[in-house]
PDB file of N, CA and C in Angstrom:
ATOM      1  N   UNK A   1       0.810  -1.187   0.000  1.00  0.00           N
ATOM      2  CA  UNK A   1       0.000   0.000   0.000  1.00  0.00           C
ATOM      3  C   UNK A   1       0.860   1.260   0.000  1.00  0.00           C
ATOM      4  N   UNK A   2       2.058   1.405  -0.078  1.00  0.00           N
ATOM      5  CA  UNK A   2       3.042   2.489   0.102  1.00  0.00           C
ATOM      6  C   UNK A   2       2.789   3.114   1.673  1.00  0.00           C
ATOM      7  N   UNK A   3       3.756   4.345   1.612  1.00  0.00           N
ATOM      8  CA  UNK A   3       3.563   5.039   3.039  1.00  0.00           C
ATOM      9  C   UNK A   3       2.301   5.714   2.870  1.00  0.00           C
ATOM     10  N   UNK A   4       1.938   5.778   3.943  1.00  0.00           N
ATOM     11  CA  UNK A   4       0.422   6.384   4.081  1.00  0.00           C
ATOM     12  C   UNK A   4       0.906   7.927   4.804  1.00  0.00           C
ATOM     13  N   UNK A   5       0.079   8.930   4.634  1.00  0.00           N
ATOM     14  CA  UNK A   5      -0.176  10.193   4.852  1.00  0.00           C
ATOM     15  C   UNK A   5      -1.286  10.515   5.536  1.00  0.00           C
ATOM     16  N   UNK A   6      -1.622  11.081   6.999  1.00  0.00           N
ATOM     17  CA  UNK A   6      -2.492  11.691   7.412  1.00  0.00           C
ATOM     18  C   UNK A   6      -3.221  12.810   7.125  1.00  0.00           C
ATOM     19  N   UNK A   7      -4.314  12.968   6.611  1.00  0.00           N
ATOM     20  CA  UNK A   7      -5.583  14.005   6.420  1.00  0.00           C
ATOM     21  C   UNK A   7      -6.191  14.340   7.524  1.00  0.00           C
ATOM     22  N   UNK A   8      -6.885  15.814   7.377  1.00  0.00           N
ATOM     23  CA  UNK A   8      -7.510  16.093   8.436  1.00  0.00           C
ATOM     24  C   UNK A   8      -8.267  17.356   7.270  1.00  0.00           C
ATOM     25  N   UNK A   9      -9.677  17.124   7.418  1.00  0.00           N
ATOM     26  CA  UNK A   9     -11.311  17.851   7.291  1.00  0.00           C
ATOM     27  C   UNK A   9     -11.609  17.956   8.327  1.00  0.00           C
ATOM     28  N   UNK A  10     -12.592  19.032   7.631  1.00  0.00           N
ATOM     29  CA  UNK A  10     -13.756  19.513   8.351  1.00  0.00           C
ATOM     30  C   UNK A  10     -14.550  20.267   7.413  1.00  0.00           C
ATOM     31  N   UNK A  11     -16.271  20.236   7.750  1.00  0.00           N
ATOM     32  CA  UNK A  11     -17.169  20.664   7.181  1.00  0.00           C
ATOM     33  C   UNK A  11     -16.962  22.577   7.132  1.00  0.00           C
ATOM     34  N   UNK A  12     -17.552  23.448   6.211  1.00  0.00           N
ATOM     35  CA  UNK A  12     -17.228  24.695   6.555  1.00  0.00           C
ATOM     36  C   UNK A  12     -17.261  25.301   7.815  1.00  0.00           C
ATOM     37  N   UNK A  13     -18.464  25.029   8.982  1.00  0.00           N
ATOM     38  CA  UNK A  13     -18.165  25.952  10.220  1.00  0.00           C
ATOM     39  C   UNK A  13     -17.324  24.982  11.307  1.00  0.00           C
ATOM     40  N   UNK A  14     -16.838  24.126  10.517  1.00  0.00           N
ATOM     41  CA  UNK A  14     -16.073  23.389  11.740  1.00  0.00           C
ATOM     42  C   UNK A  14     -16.706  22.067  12.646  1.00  0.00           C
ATOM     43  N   UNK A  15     -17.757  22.184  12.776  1.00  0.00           N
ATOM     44  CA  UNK A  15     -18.666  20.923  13.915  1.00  0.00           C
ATOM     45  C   UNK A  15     -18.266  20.234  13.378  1.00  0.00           C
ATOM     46  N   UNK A  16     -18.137  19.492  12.412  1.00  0.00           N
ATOM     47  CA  UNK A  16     -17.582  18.236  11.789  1.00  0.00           C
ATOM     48  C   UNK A  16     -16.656  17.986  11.455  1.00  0.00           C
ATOM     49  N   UNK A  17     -15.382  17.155  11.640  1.00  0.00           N
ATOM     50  CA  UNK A  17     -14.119  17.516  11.998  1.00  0.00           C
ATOM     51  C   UNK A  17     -13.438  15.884  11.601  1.00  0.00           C
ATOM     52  N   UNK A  18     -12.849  15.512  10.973  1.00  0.00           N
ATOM     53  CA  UNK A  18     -11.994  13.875  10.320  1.00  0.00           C
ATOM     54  C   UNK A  18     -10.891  13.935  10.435  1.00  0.00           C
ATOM     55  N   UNK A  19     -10.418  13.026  10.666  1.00  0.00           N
ATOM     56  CA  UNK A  19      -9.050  12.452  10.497  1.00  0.00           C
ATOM     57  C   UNK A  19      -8.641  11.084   9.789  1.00  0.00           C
ATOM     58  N   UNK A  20      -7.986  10.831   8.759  1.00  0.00           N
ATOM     59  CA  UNK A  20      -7.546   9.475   8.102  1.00  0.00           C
ATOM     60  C   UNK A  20      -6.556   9.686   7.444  1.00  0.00           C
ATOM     61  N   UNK A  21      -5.822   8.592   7.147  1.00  0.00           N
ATOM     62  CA  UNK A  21      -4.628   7.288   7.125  1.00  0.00           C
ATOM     63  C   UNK A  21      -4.689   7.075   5.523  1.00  0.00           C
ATOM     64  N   UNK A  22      -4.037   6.876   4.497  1.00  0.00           N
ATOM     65  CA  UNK A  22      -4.280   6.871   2.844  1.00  0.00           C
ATOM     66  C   UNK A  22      -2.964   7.032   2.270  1.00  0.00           C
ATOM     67  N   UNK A  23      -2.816   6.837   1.259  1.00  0.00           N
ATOM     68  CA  UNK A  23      -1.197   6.801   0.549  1.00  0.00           C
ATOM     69  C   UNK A  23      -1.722   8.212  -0.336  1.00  0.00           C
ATOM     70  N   UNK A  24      -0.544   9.136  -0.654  1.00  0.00           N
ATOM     71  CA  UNK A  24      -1.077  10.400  -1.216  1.00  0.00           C
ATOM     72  C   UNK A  24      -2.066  10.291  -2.023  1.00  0.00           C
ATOM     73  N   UNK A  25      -2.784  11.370  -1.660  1.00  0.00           N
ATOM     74  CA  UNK A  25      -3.814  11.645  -2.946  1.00  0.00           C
ATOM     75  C   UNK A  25      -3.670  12.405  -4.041  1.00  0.00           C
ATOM     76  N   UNK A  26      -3.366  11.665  -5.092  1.00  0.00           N
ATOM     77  CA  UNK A  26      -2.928  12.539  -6.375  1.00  0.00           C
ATOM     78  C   UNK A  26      -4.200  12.637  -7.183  1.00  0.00           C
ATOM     79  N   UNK A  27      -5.368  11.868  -7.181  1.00  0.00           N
ATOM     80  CA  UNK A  27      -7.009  12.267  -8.231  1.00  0.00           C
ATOM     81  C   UNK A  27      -7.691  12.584  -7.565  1.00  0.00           C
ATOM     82  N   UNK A  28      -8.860  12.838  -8.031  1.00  0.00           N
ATOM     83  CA  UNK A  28     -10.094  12.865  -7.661  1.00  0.00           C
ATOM     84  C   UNK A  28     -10.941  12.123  -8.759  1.00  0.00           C
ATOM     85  N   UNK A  29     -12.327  12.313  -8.303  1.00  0.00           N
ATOM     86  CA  UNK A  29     -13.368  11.673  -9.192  1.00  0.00           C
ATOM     87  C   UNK A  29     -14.629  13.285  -9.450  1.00  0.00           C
ATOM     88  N   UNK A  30     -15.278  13.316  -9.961  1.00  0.00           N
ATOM     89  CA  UNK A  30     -16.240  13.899 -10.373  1.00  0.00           C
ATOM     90  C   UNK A  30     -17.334  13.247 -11.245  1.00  0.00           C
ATOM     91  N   UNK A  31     -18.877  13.217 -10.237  1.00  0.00           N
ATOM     92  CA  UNK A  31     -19.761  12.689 -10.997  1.00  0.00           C
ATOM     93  C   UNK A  31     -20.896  13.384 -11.935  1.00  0.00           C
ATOM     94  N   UNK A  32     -21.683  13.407 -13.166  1.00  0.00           N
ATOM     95  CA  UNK A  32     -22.429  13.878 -13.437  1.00  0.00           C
ATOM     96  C   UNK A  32     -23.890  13.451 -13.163  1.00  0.00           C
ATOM     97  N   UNK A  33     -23.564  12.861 -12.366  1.00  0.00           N
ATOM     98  CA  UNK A  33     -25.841  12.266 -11.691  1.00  0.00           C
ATOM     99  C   UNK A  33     -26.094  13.971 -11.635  1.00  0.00           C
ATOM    100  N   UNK A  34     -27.389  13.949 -10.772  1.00  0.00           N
ATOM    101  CA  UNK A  34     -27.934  14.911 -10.780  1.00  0.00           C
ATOM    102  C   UNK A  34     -27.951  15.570  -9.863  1.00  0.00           C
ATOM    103  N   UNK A  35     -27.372  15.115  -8.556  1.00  0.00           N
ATOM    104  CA  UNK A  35     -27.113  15.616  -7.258  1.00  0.00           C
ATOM    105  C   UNK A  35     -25.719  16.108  -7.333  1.00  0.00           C
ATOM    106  N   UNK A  36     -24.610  15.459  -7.762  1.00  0.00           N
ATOM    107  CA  UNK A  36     -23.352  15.513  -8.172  1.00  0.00           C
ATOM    108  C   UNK A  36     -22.737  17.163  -8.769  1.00  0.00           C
ATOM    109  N   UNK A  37     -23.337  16.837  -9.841  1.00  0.00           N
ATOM    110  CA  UNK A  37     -23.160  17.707 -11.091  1.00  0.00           C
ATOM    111  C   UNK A  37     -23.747  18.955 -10.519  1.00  0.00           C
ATOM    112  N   UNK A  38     -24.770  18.874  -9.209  1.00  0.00           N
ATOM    113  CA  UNK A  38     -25.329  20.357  -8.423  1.00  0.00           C
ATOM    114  C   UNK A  38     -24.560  21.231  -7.828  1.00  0.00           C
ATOM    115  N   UNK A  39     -23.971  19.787  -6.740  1.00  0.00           N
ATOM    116  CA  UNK A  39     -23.091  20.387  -5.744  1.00  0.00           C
ATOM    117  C   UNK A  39     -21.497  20.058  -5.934  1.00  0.00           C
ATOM    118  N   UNK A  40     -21.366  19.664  -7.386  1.00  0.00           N
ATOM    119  CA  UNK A  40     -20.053  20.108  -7.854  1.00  0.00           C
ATOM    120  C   UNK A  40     -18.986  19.689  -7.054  1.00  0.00           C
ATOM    121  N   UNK A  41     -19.066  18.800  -6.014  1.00  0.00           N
ATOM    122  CA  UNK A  41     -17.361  18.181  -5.304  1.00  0.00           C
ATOM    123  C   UNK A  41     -16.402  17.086  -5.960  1.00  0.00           C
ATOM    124  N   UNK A  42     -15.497  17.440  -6.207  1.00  0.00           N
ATOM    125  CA  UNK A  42     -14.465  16.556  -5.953  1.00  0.00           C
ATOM    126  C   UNK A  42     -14.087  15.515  -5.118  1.00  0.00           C
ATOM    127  N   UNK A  43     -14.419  14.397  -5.680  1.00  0.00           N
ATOM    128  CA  UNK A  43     -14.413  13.206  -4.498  1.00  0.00           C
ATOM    129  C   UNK A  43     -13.165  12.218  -4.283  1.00  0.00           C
ATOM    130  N   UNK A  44     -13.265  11.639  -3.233  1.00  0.00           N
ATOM    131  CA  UNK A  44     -12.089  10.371  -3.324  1.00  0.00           C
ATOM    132  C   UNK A  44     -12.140   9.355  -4.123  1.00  0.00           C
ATOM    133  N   UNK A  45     -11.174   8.937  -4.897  1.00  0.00           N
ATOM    134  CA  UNK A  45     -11.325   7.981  -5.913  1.00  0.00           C
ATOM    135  C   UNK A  45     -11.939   6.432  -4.971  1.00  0.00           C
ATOM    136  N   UNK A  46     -10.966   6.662  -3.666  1.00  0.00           N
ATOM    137  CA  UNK A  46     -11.713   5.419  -2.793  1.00  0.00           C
ATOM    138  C   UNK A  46     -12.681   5.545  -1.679  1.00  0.00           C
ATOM    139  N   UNK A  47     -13.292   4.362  -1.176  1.00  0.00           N
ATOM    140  CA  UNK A  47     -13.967   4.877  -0.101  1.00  0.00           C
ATOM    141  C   UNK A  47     -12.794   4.102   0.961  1.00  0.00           C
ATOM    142  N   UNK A  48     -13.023   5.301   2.085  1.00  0.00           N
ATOM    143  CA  UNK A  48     -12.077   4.688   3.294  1.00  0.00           C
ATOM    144  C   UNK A  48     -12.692   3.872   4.086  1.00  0.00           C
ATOM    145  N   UNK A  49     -12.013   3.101   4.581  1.00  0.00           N
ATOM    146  CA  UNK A  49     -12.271   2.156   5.493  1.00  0.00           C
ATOM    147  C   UNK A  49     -12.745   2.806   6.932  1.00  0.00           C
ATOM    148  N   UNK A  50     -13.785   2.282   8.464  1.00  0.00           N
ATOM    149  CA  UNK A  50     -13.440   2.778   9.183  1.00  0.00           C
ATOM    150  C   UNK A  50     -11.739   3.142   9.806  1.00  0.00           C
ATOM    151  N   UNK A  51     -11.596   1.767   9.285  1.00  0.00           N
ATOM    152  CA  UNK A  51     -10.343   1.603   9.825  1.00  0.00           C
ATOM    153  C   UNK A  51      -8.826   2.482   9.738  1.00  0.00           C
ATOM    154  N   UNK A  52      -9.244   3.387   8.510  1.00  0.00           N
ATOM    155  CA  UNK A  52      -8.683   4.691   8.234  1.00  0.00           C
ATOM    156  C   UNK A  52      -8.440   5.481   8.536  1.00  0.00           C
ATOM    157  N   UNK A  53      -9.872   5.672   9.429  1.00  0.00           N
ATOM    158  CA  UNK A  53     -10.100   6.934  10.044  1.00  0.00           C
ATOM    159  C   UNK A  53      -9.722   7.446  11.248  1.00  0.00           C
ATOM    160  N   UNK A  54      -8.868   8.484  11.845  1.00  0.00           N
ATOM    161  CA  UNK A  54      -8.208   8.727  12.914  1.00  0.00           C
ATOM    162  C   UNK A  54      -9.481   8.693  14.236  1.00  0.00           C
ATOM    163  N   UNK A  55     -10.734   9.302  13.476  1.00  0.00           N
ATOM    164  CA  UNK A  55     -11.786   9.828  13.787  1.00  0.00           C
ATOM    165  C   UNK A  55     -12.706  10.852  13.160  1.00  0.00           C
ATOM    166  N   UNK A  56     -13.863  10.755  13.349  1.00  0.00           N
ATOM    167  CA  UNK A  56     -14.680  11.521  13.017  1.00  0.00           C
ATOM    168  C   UNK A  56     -15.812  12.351  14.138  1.00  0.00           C
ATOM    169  N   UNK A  57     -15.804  13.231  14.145  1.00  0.00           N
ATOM    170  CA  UNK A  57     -16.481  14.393  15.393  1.00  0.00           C
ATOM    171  C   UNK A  57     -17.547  14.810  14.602  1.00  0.00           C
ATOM    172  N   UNK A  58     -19.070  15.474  14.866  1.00  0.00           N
ATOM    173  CA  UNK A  58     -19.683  15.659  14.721  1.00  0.00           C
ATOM    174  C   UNK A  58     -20.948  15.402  13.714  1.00  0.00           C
ATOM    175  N   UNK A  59     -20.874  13.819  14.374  1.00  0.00           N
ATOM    176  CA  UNK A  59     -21.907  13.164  13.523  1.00  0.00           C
ATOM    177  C   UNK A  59     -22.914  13.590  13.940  1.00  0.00           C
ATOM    178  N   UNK A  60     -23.318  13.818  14.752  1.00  0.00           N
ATOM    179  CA  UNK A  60     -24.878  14.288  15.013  1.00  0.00           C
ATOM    180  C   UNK A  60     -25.107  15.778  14.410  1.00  0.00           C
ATOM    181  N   UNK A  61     -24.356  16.540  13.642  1.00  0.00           N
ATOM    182  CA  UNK A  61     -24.592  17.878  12.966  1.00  0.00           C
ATOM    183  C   UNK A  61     -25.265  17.594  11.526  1.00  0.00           C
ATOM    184  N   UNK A  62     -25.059  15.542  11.380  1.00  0.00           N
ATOM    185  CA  UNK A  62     -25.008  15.861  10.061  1.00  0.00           C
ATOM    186  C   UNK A  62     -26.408  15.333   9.939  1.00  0.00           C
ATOM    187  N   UNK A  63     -27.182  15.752   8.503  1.00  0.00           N
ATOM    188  CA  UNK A  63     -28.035  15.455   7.946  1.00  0.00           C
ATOM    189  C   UNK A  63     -28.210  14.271   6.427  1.00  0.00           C
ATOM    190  N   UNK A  64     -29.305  13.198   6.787  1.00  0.00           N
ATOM    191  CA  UNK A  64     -28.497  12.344   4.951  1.00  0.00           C
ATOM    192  C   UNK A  64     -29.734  12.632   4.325  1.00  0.00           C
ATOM    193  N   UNK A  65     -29.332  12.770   2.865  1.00  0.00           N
ATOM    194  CA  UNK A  65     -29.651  13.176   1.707  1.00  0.00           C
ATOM    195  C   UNK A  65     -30.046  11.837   0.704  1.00  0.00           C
ATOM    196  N   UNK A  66     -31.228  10.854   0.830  1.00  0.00           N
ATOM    197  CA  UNK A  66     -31.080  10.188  -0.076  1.00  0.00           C
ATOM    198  C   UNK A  66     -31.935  10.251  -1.490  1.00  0.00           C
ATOM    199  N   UNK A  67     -32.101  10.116  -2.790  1.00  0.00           N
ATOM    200  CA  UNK A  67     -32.368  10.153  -3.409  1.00  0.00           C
ATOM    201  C   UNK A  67     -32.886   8.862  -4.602  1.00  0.00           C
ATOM    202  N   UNK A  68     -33.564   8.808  -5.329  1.00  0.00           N
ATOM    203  CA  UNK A  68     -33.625   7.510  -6.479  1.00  0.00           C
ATOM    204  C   UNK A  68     -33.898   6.119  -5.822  1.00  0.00           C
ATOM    205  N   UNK A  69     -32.548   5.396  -6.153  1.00  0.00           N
ATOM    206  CA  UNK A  69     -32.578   4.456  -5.554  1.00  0.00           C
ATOM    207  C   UNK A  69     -32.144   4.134  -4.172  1.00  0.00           C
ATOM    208  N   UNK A  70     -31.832   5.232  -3.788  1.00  0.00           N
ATOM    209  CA  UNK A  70     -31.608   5.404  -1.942  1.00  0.00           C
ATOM    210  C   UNK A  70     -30.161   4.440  -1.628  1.00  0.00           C
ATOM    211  N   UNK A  71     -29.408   4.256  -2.729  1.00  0.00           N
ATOM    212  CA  UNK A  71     -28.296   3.414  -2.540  1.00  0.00           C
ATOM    213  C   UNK A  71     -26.962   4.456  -2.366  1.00  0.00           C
ATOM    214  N   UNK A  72     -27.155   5.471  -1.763  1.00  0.00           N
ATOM    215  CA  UNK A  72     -25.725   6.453  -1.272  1.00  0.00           C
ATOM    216  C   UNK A  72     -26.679   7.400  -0.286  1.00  0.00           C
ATOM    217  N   UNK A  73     -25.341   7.417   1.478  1.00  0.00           N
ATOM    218  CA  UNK A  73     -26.112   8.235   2.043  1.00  0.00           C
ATOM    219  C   UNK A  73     -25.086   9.695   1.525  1.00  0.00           C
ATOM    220  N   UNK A  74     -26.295  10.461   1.594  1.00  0.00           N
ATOM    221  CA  UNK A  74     -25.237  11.973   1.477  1.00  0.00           C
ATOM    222  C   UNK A  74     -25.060  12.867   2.559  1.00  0.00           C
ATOM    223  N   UNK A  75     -24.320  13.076   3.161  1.00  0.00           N
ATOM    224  CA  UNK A  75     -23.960  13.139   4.418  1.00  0.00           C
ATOM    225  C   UNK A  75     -23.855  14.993   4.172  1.00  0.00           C
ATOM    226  N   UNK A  76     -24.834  15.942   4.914  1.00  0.00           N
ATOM    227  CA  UNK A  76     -24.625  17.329   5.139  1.00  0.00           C
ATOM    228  C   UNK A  76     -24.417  17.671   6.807  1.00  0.00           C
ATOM    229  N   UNK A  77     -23.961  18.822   6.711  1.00  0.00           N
ATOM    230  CA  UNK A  77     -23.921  19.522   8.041  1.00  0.00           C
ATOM    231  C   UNK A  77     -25.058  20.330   8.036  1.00  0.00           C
ATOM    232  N   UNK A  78     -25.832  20.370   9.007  1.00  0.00           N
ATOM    233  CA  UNK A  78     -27.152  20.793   9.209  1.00  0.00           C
ATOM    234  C   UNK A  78     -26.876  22.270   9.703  1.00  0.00           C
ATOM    235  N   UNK A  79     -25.698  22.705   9.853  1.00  0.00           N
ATOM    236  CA  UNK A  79     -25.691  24.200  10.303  1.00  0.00           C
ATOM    237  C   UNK A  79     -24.769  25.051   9.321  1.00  0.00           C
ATOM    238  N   UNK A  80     -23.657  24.408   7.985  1.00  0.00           N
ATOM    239  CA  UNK A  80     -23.042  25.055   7.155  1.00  0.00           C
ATOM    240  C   UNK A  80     -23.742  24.392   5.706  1.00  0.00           C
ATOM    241  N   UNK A  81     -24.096  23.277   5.336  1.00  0.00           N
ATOM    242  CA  UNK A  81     -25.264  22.667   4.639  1.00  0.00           C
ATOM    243  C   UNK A  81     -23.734  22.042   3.792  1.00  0.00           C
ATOM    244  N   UNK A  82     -22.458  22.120   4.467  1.00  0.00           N
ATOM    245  CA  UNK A  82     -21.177  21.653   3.394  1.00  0.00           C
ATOM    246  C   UNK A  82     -21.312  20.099   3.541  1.00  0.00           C
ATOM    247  N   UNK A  83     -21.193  19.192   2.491  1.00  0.00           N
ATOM    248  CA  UNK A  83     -21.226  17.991   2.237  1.00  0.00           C
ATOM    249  C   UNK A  83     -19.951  17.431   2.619  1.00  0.00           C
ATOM    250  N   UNK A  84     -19.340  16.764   3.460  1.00  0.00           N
ATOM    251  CA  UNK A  84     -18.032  16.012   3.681  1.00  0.00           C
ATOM    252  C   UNK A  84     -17.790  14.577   3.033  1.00  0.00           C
ATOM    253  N   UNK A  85     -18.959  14.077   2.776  1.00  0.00           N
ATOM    254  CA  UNK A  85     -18.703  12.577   2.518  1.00  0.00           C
ATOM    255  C   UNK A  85     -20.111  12.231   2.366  1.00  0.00           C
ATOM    256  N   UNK A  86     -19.994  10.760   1.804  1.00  0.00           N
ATOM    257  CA  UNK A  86     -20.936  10.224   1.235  1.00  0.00           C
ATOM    258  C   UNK A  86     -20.357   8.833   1.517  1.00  0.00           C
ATOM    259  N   UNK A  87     -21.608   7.895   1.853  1.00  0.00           N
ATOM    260  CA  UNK A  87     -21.537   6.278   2.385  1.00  0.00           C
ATOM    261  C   UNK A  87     -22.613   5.403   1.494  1.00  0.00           C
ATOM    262  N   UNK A  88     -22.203   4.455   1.818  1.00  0.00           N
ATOM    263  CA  UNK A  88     -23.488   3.649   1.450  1.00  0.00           C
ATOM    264  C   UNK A  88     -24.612   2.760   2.468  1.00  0.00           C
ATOM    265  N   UNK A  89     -25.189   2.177   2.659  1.00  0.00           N
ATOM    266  CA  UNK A  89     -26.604   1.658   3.415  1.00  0.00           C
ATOM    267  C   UNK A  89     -25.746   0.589   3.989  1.00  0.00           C
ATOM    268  N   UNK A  90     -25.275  -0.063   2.801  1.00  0.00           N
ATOM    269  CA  UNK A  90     -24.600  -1.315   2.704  1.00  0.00           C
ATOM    270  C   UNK A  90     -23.309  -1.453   3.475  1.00  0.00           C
ATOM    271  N   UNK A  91     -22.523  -0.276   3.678  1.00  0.00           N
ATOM    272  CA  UNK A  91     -21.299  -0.137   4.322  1.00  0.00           C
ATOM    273  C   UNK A  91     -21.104   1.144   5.002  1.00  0.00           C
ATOM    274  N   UNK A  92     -21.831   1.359   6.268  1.00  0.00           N
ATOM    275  CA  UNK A  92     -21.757   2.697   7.185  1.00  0.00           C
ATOM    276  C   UNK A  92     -20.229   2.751   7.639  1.00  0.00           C
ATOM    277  N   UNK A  93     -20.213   3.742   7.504  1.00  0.00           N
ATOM    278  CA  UNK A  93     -18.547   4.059   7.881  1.00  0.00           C
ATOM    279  C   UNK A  93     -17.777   4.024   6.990  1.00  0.00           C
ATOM    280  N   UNK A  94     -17.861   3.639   5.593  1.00  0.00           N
ATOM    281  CA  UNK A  94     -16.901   3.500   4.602  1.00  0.00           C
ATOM    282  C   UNK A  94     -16.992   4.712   3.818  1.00  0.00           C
ATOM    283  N   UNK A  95     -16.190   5.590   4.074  1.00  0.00           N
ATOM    284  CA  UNK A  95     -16.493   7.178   3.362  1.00  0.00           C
ATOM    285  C   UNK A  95     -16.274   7.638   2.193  1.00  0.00           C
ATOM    286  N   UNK A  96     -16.501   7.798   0.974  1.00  0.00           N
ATOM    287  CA  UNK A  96     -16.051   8.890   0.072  1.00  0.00           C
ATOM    288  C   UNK A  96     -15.788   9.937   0.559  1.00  0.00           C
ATOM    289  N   UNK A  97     -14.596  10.955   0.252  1.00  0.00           N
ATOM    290  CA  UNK A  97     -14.654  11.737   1.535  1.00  0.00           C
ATOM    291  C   UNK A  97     -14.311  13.126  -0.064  1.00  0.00           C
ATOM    292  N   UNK A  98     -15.277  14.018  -0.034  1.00  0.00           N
ATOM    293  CA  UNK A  98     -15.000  15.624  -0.376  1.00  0.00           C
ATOM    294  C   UNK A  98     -13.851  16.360  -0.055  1.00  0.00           C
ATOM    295  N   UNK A  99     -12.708  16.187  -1.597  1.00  0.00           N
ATOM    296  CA  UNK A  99     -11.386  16.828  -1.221  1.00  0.00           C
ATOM    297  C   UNK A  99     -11.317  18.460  -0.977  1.00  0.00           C
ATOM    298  N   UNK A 100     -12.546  18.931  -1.369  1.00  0.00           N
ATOM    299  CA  UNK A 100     -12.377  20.284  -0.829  1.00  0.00           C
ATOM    300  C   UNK A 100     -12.594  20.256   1.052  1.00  0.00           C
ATOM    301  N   UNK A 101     -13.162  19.361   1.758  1.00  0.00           N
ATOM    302  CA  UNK A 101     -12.979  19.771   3.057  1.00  0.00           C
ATOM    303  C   UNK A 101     -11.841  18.822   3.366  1.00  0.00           C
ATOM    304  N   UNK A 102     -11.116  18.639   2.906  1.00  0.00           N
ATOM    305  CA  UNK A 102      -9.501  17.908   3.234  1.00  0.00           C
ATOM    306  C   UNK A 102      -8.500  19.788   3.465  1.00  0.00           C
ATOM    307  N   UNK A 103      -8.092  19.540   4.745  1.00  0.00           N
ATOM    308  CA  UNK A 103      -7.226  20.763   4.930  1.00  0.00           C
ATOM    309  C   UNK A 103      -6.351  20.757   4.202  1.00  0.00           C
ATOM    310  N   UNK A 104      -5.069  19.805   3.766  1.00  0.00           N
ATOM    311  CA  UNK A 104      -4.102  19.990   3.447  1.00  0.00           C
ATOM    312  C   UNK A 104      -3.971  19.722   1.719  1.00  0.00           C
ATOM    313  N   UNK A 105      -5.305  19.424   0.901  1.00  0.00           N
ATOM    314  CA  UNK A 105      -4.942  19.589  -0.298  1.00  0.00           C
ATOM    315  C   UNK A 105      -5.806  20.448  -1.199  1.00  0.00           C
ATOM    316  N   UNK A 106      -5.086  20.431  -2.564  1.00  0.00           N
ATOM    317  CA  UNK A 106      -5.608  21.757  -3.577  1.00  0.00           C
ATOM    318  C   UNK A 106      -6.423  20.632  -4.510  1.00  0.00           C
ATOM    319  N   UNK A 107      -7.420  20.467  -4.128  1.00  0.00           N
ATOM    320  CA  UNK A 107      -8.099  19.103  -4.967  1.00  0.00           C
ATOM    321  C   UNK A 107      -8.533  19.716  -6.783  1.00  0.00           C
ATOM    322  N   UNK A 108      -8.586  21.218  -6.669  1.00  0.00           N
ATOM    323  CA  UNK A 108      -8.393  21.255  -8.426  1.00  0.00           C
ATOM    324  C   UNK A 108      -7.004  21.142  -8.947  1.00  0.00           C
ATOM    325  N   UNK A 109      -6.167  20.854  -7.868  1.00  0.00           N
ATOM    326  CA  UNK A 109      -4.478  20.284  -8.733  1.00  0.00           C
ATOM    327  C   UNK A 109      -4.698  19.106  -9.035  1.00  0.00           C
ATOM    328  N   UNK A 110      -5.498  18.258  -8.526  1.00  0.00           N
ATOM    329  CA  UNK A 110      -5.433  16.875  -8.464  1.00  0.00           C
ATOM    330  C   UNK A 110      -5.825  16.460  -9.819  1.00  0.00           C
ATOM    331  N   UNK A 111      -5.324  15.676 -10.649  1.00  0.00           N
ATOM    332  CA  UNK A 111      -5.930  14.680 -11.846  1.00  0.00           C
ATOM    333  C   UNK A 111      -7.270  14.536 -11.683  1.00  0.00           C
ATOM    334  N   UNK A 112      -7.936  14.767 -12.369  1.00  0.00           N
ATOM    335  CA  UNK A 112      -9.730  14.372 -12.012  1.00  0.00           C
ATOM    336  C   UNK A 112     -10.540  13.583 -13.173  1.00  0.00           C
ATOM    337  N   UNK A 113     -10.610  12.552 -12.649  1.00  0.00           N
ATOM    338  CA  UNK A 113     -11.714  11.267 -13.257  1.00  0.00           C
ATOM    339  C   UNK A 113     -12.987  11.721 -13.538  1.00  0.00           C
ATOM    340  N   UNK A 114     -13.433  11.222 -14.553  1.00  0.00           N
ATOM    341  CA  UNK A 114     -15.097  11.568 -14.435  1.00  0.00           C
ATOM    342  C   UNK A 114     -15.902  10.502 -14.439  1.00  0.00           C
ATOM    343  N   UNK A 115     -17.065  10.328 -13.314  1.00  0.00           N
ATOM    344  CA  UNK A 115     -18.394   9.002 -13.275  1.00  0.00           C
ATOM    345  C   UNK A 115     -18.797   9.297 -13.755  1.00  0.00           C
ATOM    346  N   UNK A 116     -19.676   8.901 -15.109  1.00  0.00           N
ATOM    347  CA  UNK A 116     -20.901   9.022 -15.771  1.00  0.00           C
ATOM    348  C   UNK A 116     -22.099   8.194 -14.740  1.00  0.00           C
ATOM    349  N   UNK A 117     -22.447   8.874 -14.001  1.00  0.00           N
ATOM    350  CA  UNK A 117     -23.209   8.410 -13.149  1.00  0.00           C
ATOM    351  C   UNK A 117     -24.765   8.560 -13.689  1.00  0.00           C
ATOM    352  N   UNK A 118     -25.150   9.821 -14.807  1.00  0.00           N
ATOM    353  CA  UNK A 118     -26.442   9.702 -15.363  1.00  0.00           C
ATOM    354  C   UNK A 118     -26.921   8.587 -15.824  1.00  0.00           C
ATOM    355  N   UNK A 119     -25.664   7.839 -16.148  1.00  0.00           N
ATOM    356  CA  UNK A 119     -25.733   6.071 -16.897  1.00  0.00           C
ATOM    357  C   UNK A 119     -26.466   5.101 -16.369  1.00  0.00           C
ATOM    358  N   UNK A 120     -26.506   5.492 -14.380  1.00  0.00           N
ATOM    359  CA  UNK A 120     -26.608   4.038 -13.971  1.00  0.00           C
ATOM    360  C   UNK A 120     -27.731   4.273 -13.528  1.00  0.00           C
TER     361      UNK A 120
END
């Protein structure tokens, strides 16, 4: 897995606050569904493991967002409305995590993938 690098987010006013474990992040992903393509984030190419995660603080700020087929939760902060991550039903705790609330990177430097997610 190479050396791993510590991250640290947080949602815009702060209540929500991450920490995780990952080998650099050089991409991102970008989807065009219809929720995606709204709120425009830059995502992790993977989802993290709990086991990744240093921690996560202020789960109870957040609000989920499901849509269609209700198969992704979308995870908001109920007091800055900033999206940090996104899970699935199937695997709570396994995060896509929004490189714009990653402190330490410039996620439009990053290589960026595109999901054709209108597809599925």
């Amino acid at each position: 897995m190479g050396d791993l690098k510590t991250y640290t987010g947080r949602c815009h006013c702060g209540v929500v606050r991450f920490g995780f474990n990952c080998p650099e992040i050089t991409e991102g992903r970008r989807c065009n569904c219809s929720i995606c393509i709204r709120k425009g984030a830059i995502m992790s190419v993977p989802y993290f493991s709990p086991g990744q995660f240093n921690y996560v603080e202020g789960l109870d700020a957040l609000t989920n967002y499901q849509w269609g087929d209700k198969d992704v939760n979308h995870w908001f902060c109920k007091h800055c409305g900033i999206y940090p991550f996104h899970d699935g039903p199937d695997r709570p705790g396994h995060y896509r995590v929004n490189l714009g609330c990653v402190n330490e990177l410039d996620p439009l430097a990053l290589n960026i993938d595109l999901i054709d997610g209108q597809s599925y």
